[in-house]
N, C-alpha and C. Protein backbone atom coordinates (compact mmCIF):
# COMPACT_ATOMS: atom_id res chain seq x y z
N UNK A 1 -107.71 -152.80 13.98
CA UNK A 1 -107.40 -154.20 14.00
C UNK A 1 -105.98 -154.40 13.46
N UNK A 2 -105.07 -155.19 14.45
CA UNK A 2 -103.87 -154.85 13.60
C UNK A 2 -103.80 -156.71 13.00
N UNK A 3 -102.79 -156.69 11.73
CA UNK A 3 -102.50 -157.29 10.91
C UNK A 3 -100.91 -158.14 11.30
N UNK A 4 -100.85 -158.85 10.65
CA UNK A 4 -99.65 -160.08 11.21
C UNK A 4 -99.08 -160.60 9.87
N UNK A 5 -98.31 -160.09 9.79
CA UNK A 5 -97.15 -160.47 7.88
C UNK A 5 -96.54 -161.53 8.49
N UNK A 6 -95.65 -162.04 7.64
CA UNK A 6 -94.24 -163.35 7.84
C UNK A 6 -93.07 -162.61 6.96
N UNK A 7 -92.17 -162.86 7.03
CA UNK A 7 -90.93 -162.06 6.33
C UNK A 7 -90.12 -163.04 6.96
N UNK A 8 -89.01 -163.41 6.01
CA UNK A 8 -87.35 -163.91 5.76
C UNK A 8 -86.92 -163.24 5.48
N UNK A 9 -85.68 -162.82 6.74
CA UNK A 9 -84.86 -161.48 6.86
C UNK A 9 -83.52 -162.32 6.86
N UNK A 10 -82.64 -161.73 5.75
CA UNK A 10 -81.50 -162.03 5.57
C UNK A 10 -80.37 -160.91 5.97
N UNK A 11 -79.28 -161.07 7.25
CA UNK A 11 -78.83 -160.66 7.82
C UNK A 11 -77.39 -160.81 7.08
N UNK A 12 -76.95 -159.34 7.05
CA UNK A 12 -75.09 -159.55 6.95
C UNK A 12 -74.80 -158.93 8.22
N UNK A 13 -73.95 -159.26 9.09
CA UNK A 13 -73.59 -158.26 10.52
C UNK A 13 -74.87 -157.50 11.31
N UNK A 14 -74.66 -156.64 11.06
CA UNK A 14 -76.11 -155.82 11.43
C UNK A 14 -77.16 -155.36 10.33
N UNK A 15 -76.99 -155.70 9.26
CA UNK A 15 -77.74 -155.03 8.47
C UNK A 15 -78.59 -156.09 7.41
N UNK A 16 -79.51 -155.59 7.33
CA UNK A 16 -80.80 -156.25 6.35
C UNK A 16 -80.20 -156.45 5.12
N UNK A 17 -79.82 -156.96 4.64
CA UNK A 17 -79.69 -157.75 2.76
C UNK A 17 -80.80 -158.17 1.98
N UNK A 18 -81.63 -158.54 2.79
CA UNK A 18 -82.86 -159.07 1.80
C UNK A 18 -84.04 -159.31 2.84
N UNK A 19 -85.20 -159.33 2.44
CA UNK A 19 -86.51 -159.40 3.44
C UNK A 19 -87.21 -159.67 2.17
N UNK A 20 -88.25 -160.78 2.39
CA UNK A 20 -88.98 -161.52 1.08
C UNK A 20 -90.24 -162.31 2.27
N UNK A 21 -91.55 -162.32 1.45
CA UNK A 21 -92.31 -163.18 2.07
C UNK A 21 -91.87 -164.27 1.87
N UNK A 22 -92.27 -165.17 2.30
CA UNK A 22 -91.67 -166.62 2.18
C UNK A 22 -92.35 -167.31 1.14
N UNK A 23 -93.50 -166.72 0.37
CA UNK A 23 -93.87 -167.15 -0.88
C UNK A 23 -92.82 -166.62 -2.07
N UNK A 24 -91.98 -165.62 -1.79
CA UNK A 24 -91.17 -164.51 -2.37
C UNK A 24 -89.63 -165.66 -2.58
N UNK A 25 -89.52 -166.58 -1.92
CA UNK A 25 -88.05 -167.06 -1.32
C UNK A 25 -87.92 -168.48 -1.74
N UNK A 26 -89.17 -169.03 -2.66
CA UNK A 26 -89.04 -170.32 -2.88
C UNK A 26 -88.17 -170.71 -3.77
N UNK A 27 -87.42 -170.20 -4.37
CA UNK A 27 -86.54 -170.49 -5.61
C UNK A 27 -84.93 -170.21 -4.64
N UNK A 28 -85.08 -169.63 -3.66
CA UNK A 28 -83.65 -169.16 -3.17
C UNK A 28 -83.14 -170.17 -2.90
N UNK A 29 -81.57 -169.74 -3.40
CA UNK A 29 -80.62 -171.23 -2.54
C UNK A 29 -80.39 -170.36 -1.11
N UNK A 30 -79.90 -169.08 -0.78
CA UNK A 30 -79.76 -169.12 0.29
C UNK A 30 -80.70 -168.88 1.85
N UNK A 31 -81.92 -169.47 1.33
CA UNK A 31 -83.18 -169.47 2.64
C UNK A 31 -82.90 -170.18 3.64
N UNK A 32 -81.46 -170.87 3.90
CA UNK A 32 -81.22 -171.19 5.22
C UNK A 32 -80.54 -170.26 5.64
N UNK A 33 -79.88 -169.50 5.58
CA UNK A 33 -79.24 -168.35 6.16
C UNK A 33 -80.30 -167.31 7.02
N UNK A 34 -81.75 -167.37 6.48
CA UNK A 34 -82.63 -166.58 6.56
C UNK A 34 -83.09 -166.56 8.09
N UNK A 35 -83.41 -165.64 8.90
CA UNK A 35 -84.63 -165.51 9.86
C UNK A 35 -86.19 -165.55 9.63
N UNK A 36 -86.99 -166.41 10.05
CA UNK A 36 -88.43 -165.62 9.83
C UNK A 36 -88.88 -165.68 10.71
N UNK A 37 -89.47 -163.91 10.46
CA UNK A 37 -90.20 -163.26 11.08
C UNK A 37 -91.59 -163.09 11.20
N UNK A 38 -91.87 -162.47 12.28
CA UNK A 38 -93.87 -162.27 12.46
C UNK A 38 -93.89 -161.39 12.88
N UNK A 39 -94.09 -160.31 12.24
CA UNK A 39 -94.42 -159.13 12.37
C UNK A 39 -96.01 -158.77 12.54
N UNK A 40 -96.40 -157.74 13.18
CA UNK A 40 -97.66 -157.25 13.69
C UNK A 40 -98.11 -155.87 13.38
N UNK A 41 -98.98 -155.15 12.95
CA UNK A 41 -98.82 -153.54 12.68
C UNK A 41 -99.89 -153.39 12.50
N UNK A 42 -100.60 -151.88 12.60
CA UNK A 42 -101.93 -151.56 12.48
C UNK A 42 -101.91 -150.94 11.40
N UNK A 43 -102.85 -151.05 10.45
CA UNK A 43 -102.54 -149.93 8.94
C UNK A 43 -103.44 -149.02 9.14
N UNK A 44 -103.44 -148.02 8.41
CA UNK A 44 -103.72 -146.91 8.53
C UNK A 44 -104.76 -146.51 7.26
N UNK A 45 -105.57 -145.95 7.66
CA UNK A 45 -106.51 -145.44 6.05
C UNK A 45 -106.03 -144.97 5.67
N UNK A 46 -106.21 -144.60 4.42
CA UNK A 46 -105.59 -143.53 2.98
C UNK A 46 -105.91 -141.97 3.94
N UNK A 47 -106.95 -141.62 4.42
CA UNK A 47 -106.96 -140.28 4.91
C UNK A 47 -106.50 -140.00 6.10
N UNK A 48 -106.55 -141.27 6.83
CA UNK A 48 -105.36 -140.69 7.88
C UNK A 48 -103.38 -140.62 7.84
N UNK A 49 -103.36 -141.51 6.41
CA UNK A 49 -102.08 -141.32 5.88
C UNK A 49 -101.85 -139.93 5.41
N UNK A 50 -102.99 -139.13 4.91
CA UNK A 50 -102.53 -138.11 4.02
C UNK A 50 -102.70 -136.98 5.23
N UNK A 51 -103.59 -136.64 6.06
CA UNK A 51 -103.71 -135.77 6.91
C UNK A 51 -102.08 -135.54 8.07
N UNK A 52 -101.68 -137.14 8.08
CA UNK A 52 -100.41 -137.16 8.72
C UNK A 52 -99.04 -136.76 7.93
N UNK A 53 -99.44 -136.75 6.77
CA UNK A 53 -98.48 -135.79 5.90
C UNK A 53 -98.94 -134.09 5.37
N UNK A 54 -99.85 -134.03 5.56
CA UNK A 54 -100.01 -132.68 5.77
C UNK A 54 -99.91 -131.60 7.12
N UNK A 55 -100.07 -132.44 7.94
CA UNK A 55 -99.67 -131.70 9.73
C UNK A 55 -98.31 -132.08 9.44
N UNK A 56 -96.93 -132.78 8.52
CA UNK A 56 -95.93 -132.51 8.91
C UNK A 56 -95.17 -131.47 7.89
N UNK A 57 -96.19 -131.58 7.20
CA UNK A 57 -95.60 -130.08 6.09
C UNK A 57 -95.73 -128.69 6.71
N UNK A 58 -96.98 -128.72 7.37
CA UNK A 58 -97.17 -127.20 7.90
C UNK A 58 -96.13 -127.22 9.15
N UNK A 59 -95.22 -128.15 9.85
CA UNK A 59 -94.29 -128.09 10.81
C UNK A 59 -93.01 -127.65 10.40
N UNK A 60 -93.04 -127.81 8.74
CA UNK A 60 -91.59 -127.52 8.42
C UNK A 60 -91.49 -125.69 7.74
């Protein structure tokens, strides 16, 4: 089941400066500068996190 965050991504040129939930950003003066985002992702169990770091140890 995948999951759906919010994030305010603060941009200089190309690069990320700051990323904050938007509960994270209420005190900021500069949250108009900000993008927000909706992000989507599937998480992963604790044992399929660790098994995926152990098949990349035995690769190295």
């Amino acid at each position: 089941m995948r999951k759906k965050i919010k994030l305010n991504v603060k941009f200089v040129e190309n690069e990320v400066v700051c990323a904050k939930s938007p509960i994270g950003c209420k005190g900021c003066d500069s949250k108009s500068n900000c993008e927000c985002l909706e992000l989507y992702y599937y998480p992963f169990a604790k044992k399929e996190i660790e098994e995926c770091f152990r098949n990349d140890e035995r690769n190295r």
